[in-house]
Structure formats: structure tokens, C-alpha cells
N, C-alpha and C. Protein backbone atom coordinates (compact mmCIF):
# COMPACT_ATOMS: atom_id res chain seq x y z
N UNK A 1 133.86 65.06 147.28
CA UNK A 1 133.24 66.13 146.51
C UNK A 1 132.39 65.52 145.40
N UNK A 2 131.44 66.18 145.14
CA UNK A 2 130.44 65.73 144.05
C UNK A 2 130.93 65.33 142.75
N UNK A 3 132.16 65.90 142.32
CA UNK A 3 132.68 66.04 141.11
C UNK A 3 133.02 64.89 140.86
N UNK A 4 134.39 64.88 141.85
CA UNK A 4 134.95 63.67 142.01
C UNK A 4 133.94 62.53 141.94
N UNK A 5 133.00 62.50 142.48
CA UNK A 5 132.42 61.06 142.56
C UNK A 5 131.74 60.96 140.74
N UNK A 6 131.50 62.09 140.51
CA UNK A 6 131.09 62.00 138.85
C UNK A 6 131.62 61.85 137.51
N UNK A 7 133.32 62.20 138.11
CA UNK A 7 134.03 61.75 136.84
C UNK A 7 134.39 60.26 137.60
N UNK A 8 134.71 59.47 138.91
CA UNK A 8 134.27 58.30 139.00
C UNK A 8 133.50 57.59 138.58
N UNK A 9 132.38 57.67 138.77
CA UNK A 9 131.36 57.50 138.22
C UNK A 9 131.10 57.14 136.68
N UNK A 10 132.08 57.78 136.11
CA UNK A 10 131.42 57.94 134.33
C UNK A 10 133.30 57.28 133.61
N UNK A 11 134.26 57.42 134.62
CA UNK A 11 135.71 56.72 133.84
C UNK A 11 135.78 56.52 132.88
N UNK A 12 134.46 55.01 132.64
CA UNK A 12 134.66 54.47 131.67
C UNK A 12 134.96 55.68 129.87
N UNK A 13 134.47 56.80 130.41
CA UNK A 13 134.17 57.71 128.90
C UNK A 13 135.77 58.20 128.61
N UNK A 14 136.73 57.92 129.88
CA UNK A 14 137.63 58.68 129.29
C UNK A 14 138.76 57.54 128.98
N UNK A 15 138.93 57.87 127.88
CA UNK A 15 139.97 56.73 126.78
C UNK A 15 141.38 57.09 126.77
N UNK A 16 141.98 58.21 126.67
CA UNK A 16 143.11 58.99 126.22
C UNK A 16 143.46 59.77 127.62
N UNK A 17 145.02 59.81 127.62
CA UNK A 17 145.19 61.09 128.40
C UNK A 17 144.89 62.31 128.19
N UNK A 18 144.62 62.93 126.99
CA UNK A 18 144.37 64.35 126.68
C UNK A 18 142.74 64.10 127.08
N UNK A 19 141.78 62.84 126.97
CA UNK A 19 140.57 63.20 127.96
C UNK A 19 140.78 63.12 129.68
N UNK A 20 142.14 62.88 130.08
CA UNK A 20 141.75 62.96 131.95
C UNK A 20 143.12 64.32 131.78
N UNK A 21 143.21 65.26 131.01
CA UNK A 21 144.33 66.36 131.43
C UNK A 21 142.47 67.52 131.28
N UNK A 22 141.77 67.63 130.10
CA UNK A 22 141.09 67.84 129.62
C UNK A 22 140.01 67.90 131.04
N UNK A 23 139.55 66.60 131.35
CA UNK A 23 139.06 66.28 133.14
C UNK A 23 139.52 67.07 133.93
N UNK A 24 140.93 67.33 133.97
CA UNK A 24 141.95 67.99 135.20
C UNK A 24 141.35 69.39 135.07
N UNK A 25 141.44 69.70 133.63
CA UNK A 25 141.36 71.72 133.66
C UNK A 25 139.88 71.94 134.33
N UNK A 26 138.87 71.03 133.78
CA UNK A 26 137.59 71.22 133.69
C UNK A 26 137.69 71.29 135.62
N UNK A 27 138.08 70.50 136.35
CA UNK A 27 138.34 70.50 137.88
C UNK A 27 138.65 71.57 138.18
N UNK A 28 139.83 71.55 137.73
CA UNK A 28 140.31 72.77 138.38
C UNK A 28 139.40 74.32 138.53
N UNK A 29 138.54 74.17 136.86
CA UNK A 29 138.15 76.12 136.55
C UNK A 29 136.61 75.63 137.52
N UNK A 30 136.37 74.28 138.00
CA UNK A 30 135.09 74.29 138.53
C UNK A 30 135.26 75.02 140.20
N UNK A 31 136.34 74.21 140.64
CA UNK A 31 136.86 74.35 141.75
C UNK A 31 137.47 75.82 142.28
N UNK A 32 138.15 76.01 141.47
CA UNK A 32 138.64 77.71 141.39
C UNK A 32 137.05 78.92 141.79
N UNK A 33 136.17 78.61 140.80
CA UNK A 33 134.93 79.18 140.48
C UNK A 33 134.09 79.28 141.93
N UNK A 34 134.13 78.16 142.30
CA UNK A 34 133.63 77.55 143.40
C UNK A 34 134.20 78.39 144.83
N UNK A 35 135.23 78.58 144.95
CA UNK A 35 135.84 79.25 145.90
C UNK A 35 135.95 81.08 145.86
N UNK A 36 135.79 81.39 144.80
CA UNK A 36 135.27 82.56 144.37
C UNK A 36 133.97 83.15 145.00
N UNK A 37 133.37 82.24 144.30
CA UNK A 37 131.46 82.59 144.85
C UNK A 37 131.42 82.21 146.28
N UNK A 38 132.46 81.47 146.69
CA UNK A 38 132.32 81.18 148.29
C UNK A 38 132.20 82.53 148.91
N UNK A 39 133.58 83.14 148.25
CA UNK A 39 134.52 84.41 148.78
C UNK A 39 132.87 85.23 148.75
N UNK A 40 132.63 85.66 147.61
CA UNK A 40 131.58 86.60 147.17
C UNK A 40 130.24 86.78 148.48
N UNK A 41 129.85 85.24 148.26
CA UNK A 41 129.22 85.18 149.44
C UNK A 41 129.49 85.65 150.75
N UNK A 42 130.51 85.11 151.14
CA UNK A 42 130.94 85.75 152.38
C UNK A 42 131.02 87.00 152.80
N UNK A 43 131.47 88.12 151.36
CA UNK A 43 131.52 89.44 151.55
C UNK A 43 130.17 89.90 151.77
N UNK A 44 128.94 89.34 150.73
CA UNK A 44 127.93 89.65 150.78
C UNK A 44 127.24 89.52 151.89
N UNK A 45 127.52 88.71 152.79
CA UNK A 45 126.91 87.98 154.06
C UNK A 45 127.57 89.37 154.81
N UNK A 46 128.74 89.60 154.96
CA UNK A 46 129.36 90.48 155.41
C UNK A 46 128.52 91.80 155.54
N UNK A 47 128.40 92.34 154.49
CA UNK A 47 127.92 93.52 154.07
C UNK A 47 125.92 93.23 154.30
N UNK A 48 125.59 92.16 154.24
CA UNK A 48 123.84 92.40 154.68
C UNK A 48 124.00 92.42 156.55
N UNK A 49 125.20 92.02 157.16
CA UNK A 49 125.15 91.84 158.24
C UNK A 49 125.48 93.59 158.72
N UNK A 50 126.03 93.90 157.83
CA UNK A 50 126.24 95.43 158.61
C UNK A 50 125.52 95.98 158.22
N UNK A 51 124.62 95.92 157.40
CA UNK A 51 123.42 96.56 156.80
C UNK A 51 122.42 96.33 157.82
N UNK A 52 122.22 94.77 158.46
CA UNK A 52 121.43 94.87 159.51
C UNK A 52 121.52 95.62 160.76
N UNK A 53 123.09 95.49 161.28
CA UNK A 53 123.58 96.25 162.26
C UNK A 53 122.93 97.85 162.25
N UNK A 54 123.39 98.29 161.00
CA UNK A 54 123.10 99.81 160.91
C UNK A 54 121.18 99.97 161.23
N UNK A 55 120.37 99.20 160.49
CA UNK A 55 118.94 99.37 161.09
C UNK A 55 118.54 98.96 161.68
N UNK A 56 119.30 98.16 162.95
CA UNK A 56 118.90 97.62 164.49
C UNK A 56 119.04 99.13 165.31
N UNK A 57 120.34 99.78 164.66
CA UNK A 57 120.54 100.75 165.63
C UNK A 57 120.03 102.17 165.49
N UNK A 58 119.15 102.16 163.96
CA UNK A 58 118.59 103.29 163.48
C UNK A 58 117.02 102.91 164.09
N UNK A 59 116.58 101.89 164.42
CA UNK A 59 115.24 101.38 164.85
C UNK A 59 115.43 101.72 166.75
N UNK A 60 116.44 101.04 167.06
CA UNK A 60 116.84 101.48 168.68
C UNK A 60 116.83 102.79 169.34
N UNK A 61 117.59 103.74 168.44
CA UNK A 61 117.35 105.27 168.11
C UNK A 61 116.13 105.87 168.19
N UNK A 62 115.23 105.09 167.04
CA UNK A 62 113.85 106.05 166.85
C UNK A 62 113.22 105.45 168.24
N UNK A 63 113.45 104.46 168.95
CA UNK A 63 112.60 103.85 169.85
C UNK A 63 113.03 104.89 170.87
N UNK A 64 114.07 105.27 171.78
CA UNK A 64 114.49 105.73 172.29
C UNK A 64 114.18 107.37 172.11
N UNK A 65 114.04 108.06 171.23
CA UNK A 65 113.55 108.57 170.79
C UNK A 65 112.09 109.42 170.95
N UNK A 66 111.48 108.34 170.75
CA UNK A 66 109.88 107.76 171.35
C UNK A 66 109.76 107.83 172.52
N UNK A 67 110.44 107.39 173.60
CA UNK A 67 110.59 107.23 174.85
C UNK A 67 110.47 108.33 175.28
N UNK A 68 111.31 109.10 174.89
CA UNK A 68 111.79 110.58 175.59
C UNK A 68 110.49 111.51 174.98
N UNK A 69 109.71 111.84 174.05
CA UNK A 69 108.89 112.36 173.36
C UNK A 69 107.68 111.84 174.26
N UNK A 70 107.45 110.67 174.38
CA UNK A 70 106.53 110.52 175.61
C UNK A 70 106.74 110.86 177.11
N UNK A 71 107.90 110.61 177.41
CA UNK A 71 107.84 111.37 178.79
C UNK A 71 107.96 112.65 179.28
N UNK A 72 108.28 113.78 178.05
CA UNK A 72 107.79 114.60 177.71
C UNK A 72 106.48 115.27 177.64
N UNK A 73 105.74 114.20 176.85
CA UNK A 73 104.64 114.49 177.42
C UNK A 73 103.71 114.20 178.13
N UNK A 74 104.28 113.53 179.02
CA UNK A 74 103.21 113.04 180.00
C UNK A 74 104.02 114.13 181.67
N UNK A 75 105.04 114.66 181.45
CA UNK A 75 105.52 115.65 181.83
C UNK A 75 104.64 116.90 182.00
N UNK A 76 104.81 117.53 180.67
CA UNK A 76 104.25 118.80 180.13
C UNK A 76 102.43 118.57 180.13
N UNK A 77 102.16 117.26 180.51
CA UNK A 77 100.68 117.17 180.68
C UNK A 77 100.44 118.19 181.88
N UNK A 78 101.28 117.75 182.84
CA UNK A 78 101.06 118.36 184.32
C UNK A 78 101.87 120.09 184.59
N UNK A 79 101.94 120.46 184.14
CA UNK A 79 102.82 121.79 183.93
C UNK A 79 101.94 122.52 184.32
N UNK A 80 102.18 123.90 184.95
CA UNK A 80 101.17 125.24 184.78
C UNK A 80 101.46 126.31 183.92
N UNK A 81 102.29 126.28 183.12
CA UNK A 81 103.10 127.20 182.67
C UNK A 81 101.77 128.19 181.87
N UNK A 82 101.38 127.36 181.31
CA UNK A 82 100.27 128.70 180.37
C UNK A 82 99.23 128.81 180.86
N UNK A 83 99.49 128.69 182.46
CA UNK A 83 97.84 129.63 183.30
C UNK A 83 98.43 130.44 183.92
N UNK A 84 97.22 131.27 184.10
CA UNK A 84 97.99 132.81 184.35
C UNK A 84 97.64 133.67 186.08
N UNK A 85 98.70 134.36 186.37
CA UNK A 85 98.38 134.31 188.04
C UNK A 85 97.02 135.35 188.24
N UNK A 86 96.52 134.63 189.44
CA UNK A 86 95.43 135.41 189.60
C UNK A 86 95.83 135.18 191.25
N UNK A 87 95.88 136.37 191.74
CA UNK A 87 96.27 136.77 192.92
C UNK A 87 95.29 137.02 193.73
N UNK A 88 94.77 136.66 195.48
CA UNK A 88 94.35 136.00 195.99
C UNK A 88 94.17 137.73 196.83
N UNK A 89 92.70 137.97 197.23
CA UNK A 89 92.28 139.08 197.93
C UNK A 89 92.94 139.45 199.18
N UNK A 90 93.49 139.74 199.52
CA UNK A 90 94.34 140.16 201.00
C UNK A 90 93.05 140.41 201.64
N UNK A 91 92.17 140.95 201.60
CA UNK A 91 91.21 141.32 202.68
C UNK A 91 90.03 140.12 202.80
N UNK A 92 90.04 139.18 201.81
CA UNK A 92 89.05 137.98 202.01
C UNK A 92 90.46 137.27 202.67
N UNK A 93 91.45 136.87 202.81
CA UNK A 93 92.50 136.39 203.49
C UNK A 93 92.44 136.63 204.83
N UNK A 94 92.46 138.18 205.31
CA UNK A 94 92.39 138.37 206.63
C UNK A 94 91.09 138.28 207.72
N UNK A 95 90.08 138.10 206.94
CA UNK A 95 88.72 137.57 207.67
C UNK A 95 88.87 136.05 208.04
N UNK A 96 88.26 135.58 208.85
CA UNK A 96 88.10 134.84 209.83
C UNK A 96 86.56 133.97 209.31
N UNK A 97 87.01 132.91 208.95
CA UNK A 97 85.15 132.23 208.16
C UNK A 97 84.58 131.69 209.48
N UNK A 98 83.00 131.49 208.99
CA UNK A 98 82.09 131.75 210.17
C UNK A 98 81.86 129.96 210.28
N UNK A 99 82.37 128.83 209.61
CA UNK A 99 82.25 127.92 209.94
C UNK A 99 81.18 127.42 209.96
N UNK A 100 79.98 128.14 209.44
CA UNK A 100 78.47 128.06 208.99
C UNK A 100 78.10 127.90 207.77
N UNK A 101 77.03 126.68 207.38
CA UNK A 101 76.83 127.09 205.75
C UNK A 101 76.10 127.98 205.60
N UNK A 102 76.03 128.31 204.32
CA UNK A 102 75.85 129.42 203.63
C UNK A 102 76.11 130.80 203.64
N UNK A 103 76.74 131.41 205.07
CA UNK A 103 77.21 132.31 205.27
C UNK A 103 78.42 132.59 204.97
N UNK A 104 78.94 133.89 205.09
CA UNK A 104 80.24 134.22 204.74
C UNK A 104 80.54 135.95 205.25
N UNK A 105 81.68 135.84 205.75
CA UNK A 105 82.09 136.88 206.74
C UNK A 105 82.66 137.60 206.12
């Protein structure tokens, strides 16, 4: 650990036991601290990950969504619904065409 190698590192400063108990606390509240913000992190990681989850599946939704709204209308492109019947002469039906242009029987 970094620490460790820095109060290695520097020994020579500590003279007395009340400077390596003094060393010890300072370890310890670094180390403690350290595992905290680990924790923190992790929750936080936690919580942006379900935050992503939730707008993968709110984006999947609207796509899907989309999907159906287009095939809809490419559906309702072809529809007849709003033309209106126009019913076909029974007596031009029962004539017999003359198979000639321009004429008509």
C-alpha cells in the first residue's frame, strides 16, 4: 500500500513511540476512510447502473412503440374505410359490351 511504503520511506522522522502510536491512528482513520468511499462508490456505481437499466428500457419502449405507430400506418395507408359506396348500375351490368372501340351497348 502506498502508505506503508511512505511512512517507510520517511522512519527516519519518527523518534518516540507516541510518534509510531500517533503513525498507527493516522493508518488506521486513513484506511477506515478509504473503505468507506470504496463502499460509497460501489453503492453509487450501483444506483447509476440501475439508473441506466431503467433508460435502456424506457428507450426500448419508445422504440417499440415507434414500431407499432408505423405499422399502423403503413396499414391504415391502404384501408378504404373513408370512401364511400357507390353502387354499380344493374342495367349497364346486364348488357353485353360490343368489344369495339369507341362504342358502347
Amino acid at each position: 500500500e502506498l502508505l506503508d511504503e511512505l511512512i517507510k520511506d520517511h522512519k527516519q522522522f519518527v523518534l518516540t513511540d507516541d510518534d509510531s502510536s500517533r503513525i498507527e491512528k493516522v493508518k488506521s482513520n486513513v484506511t477506515a476512510v478509504h473503505k468507506i468511499r470504496e463502499k460509497e462508490a460501489d453503492s453509487s456505481n450501483q444506483g447509476l447502473n440501475r439508473e441506466n437499466v431503467q433508460e435502456n428500457e424506457q428507450e426500448e419502449e419508445k422504440e417499440k412503440k415507434k414500431k407499432v405507430e408505423q405499422e399502423e400506418q403503413k396499414i391504415s395507408q391502404f384501408t378504404r374505410d373513408d370512401e364511400q359506396h357507390n353502387a354499380w348500375d344493374v342495367g349497364v351490368l346486364l348488357n353485353t359490351p360490343s368489344l369495339k372501340l369507341g362504342e358502347e351497348s
